[in-house]
N, C-alpha and C. Protein backbone atom coordinates (compact mmCIF):
# COMPACT_ATOMS: atom_id res chain seq x y z
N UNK A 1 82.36 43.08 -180.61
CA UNK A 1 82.30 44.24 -179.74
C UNK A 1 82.19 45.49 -180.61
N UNK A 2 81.07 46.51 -180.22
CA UNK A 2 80.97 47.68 -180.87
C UNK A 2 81.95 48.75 -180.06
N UNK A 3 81.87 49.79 -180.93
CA UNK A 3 82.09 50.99 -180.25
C UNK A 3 81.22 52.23 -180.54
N UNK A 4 81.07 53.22 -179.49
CA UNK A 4 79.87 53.92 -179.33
C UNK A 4 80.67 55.48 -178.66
N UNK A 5 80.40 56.58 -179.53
CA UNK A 5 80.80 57.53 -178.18
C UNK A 5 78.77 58.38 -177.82
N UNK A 6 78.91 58.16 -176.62
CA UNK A 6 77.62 58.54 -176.08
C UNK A 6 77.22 60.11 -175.87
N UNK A 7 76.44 60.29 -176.53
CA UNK A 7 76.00 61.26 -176.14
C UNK A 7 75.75 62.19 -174.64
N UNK A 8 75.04 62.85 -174.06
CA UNK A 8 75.01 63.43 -173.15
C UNK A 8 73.31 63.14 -172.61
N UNK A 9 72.74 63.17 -173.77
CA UNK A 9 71.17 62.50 -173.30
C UNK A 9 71.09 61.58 -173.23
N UNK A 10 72.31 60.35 -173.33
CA UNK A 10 71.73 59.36 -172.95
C UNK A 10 72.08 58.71 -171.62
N UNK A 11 73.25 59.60 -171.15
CA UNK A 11 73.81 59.03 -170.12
C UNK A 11 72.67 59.65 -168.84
N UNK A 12 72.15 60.94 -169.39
CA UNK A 12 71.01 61.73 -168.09
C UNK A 12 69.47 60.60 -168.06
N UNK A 13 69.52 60.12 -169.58
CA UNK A 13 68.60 58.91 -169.31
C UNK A 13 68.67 57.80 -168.10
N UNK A 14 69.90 57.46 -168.58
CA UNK A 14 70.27 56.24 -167.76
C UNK A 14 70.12 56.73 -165.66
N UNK A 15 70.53 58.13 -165.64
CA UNK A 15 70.53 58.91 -164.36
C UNK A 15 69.12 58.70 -163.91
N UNK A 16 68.27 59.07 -164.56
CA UNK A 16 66.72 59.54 -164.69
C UNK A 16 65.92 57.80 -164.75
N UNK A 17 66.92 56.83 -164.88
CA UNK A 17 66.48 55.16 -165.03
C UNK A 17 64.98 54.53 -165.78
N UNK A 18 65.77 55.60 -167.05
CA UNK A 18 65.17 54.96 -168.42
C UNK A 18 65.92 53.62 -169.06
N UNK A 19 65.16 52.71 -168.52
CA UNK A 19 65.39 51.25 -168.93
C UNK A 19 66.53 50.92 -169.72
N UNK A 20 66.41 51.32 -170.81
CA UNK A 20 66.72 51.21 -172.39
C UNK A 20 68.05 51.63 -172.34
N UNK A 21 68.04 53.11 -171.49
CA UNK A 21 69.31 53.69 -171.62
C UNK A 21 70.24 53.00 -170.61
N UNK A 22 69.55 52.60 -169.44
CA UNK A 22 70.58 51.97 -168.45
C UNK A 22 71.17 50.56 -169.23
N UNK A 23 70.03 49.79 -169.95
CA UNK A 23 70.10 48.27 -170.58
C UNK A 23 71.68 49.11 -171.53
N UNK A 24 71.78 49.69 -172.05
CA UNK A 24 73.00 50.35 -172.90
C UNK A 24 74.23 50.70 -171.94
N UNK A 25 74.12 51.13 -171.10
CA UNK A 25 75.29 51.40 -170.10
C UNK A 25 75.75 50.17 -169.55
N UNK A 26 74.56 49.38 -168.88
CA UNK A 26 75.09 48.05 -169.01
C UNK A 26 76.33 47.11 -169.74
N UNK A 27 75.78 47.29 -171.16
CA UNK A 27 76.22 46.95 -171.75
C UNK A 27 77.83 47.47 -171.95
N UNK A 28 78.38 48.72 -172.01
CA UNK A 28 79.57 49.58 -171.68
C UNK A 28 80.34 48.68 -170.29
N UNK A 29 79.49 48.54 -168.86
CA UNK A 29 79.94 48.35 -167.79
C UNK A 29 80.42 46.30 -168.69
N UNK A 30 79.86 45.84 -168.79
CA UNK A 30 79.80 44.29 -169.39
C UNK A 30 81.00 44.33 -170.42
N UNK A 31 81.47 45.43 -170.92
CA UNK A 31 82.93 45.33 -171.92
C UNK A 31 82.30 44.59 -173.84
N UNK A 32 80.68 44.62 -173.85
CA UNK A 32 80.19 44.44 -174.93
C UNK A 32 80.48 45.31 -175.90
N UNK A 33 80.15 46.80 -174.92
CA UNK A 33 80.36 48.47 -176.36
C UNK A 33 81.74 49.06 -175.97
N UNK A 34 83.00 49.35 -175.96
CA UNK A 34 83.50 50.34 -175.87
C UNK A 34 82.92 51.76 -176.11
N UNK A 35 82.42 52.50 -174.58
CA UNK A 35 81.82 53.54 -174.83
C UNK A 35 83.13 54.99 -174.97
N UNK A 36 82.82 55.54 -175.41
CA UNK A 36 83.36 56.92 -175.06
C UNK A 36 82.64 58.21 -175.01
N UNK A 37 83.31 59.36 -174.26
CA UNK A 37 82.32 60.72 -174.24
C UNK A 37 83.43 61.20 -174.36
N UNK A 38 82.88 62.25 -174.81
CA UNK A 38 83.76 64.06 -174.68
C UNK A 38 83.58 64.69 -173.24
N UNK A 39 84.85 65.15 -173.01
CA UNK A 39 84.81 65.73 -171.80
C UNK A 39 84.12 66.94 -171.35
N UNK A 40 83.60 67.42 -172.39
CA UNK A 40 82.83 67.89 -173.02
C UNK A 40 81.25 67.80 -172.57
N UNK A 41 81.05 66.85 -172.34
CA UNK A 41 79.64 65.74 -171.88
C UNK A 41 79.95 65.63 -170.00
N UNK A 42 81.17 65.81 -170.10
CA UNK A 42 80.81 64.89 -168.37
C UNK A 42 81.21 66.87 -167.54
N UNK A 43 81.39 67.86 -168.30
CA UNK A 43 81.18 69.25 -167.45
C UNK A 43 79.58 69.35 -167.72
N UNK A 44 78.85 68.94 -168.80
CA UNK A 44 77.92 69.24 -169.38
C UNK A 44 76.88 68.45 -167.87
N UNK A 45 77.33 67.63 -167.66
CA UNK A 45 77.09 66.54 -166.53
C UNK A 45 77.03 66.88 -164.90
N UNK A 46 78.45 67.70 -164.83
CA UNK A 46 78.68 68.52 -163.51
C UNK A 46 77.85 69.20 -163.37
N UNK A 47 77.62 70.11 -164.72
CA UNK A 47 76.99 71.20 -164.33
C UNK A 47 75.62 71.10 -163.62
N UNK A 48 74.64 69.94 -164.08
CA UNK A 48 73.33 69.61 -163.63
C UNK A 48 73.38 69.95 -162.09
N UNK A 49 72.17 70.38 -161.61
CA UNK A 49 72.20 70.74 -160.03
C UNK A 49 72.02 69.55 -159.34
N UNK A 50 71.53 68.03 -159.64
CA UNK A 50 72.03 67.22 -158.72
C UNK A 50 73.29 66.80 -158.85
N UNK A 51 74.28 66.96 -159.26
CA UNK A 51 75.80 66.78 -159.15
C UNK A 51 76.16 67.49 -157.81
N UNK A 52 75.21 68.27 -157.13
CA UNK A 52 75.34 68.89 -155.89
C UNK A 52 75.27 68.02 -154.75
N UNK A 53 74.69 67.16 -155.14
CA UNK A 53 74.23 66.15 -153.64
C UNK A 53 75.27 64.66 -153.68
N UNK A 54 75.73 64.70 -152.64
CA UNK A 54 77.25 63.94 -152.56
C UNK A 54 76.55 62.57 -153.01
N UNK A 55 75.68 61.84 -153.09
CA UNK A 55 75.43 60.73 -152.96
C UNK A 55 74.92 60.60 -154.91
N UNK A 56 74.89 62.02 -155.17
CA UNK A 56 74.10 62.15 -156.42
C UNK A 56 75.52 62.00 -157.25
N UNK A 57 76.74 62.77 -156.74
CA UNK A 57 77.37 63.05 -157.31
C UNK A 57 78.90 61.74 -157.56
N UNK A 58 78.36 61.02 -156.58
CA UNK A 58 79.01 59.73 -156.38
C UNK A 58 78.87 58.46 -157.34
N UNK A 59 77.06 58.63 -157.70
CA UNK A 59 76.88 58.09 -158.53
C UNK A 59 77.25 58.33 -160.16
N UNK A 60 77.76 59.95 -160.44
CA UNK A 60 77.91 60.17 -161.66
C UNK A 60 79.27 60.11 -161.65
N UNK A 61 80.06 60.10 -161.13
CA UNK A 61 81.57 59.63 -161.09
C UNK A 61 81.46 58.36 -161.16
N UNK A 62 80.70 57.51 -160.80
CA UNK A 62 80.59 55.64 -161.24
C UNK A 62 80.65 55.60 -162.03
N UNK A 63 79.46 56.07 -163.21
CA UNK A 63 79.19 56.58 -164.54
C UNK A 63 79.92 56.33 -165.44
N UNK A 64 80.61 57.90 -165.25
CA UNK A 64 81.49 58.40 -165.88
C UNK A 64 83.15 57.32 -166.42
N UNK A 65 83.09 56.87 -165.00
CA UNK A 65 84.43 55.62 -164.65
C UNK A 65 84.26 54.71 -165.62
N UNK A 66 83.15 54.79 -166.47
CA UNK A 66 82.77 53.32 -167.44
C UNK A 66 83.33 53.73 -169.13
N UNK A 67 83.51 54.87 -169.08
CA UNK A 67 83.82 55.05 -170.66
C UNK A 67 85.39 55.87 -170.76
N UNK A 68 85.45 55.89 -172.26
CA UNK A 68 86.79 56.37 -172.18
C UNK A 68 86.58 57.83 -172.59
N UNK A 69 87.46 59.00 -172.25
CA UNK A 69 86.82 60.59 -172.11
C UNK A 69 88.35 60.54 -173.27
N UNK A 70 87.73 61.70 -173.80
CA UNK A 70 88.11 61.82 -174.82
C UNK A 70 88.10 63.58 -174.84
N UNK A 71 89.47 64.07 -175.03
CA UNK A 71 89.95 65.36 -174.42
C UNK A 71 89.30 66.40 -175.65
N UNK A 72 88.80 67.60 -175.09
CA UNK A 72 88.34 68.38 -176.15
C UNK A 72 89.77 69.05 -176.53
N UNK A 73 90.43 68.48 -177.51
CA UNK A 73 91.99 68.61 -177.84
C UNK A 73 91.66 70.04 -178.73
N UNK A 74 93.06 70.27 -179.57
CA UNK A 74 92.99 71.14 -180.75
C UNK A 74 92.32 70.26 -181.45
N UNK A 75 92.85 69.14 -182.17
CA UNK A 75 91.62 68.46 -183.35
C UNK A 75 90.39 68.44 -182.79
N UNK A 76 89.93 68.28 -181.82
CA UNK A 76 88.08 68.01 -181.68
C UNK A 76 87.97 69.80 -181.60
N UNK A 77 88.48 70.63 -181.46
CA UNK A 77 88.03 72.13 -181.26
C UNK A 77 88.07 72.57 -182.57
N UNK A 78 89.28 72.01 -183.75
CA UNK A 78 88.87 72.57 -184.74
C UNK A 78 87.87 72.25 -185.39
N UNK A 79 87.98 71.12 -185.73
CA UNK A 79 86.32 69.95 -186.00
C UNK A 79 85.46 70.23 -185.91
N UNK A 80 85.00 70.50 -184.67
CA UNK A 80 84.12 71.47 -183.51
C UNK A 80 83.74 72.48 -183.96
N UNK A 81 84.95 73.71 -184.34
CA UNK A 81 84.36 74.57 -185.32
C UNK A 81 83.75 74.40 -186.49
N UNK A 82 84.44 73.87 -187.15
CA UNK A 82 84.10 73.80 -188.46
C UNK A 82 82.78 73.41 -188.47
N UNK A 83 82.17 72.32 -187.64
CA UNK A 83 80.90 71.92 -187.72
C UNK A 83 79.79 72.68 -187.13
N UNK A 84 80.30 73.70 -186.56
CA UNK A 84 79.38 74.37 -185.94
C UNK A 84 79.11 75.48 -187.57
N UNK A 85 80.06 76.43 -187.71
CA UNK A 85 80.25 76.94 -188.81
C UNK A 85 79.50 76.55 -190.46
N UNK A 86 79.78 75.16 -190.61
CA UNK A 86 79.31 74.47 -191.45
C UNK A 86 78.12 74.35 -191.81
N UNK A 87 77.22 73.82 -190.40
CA UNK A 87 76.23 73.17 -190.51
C UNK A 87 75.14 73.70 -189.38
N UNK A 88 75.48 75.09 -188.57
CA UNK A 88 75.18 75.81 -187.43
C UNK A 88 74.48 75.08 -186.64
N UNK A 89 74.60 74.17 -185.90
CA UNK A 89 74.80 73.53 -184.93
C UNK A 89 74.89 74.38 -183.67
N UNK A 90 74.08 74.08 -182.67
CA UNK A 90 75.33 74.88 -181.36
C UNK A 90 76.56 74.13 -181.45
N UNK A 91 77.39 74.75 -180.42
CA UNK A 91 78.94 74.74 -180.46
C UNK A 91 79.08 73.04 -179.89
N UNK A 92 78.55 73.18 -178.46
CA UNK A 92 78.43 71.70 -177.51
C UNK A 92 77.95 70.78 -178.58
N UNK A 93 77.23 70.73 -179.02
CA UNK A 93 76.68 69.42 -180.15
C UNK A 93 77.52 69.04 -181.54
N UNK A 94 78.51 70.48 -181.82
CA UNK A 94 79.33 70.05 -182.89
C UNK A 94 80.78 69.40 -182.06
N UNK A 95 81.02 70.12 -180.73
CA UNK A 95 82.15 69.74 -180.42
C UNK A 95 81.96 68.02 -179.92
N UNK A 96 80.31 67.68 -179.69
CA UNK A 96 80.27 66.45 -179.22
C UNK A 96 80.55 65.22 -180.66
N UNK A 97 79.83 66.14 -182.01
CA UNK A 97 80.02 65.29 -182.93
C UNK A 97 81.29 65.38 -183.55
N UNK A 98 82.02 66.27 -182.95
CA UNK A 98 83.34 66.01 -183.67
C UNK A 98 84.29 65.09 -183.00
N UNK A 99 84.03 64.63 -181.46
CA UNK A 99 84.26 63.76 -181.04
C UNK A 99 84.61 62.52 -181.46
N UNK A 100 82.94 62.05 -181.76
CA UNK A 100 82.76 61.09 -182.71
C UNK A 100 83.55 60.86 -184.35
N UNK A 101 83.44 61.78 -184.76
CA UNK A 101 84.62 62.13 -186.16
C UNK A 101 85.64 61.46 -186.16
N UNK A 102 86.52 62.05 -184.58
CA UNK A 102 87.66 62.05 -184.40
C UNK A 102 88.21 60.86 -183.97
N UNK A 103 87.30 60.00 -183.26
CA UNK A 103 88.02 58.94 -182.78
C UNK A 103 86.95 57.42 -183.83
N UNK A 104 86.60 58.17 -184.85
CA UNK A 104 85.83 57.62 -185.97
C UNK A 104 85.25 56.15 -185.25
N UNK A 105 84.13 56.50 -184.89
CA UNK A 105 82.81 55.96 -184.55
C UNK A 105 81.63 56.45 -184.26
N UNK A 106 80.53 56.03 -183.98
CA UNK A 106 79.20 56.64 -183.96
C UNK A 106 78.84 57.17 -182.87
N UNK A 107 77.90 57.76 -183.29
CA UNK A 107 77.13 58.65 -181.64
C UNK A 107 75.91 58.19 -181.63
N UNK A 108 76.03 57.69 -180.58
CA UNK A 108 74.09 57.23 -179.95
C UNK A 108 73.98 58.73 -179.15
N UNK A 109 72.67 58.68 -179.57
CA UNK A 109 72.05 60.26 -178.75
C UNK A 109 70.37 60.00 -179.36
N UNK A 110 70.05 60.68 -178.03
CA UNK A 110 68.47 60.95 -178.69
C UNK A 110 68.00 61.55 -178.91
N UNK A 111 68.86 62.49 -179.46
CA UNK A 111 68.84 63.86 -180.13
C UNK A 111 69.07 63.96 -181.01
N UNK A 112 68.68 62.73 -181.81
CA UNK A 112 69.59 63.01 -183.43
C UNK A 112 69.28 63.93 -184.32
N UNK A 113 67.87 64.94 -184.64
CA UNK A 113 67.65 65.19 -184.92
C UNK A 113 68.65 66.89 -184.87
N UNK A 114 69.19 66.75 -184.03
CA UNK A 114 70.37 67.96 -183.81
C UNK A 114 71.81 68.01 -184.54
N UNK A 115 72.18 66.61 -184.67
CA UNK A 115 73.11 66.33 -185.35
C UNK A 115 72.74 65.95 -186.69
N UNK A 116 71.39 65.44 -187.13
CA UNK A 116 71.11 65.11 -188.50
C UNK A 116 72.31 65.76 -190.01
N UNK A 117 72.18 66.91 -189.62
CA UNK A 117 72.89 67.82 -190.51
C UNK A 117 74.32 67.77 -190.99
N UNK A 118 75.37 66.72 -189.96
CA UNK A 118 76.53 67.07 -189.46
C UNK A 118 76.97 65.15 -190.62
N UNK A 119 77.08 65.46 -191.78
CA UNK A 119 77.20 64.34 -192.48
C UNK A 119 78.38 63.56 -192.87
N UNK A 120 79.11 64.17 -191.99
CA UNK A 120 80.48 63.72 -191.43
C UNK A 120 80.33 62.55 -190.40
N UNK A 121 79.00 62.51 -189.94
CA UNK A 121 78.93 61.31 -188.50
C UNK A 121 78.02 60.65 -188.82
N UNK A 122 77.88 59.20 -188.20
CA UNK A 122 77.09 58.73 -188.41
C UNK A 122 76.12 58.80 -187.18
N UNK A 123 74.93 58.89 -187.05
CA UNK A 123 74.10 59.25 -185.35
C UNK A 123 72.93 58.03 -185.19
N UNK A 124 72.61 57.40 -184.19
CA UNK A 124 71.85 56.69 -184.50
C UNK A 124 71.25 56.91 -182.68
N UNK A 125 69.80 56.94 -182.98
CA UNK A 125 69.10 56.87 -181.37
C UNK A 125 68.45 55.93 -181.22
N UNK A 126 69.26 55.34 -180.28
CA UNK A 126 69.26 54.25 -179.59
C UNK A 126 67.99 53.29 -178.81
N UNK A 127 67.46 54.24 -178.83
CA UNK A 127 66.08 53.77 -178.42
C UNK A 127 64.78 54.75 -178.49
């Protein structure tokens, strides 16, 4: 069994029912990956304008119910800084990779090219 903390593009993949990304959530729901996100990721999530439509928003609370959230504490905020600071990052993408730091495992995202910089993590996109 792996562990994975997920990014934020991949979970809007899986929303949007890009194969690849759902075949990966799957895998989370199946107890194969221990997933986790930053809480960080699931306001990032709210915020989207279909989180407006009850049936939309029903489904991203299913989602969400599959991984373990992981509190943007003092350690992930200082982290957070530092990596933003460090490696200028926006703030959301360092606080997401400090996530990962913190509960020391990787980030799938398909954005790696955002985190490339942040050589404290390891990032790998997933598909």
């Amino acid at each position: 069994m792996s562990e994975a903390v997920f990014d934020t593009s991949v979970l809007i993949d899986h929303l949007r029912n890009v194969g690849k990304a759902t075949e990966l959530i799957e895998r989370v729901r199946d107890g194969l990956i221990i997933g986790y996100v930053s809480t960080l990721t699931e306001a990032e999530l709210f915020a989207g304008k279909d989180s407006g439509d009850d049936k939309k928003r029903a489904l991203l609370i299913e989602l969400l119910d599959l991984f373990n959230k992981i509190e943007v504490d003092e350690g992930v905020a200082r982290v957070g800084g530092e990596f933003r600071r460090k490696y200028g990052v926006s703030l959301s993408d360092a606080i997401i990779a400090a996530t990962a730091f913190m509960v020391r495992c990787g980030l799938l995202t398909q954005n790696a090219r955002d985190f490339r910089r942040i050589r404290e993590i390891k990032t790998e996109q997933p598909y």
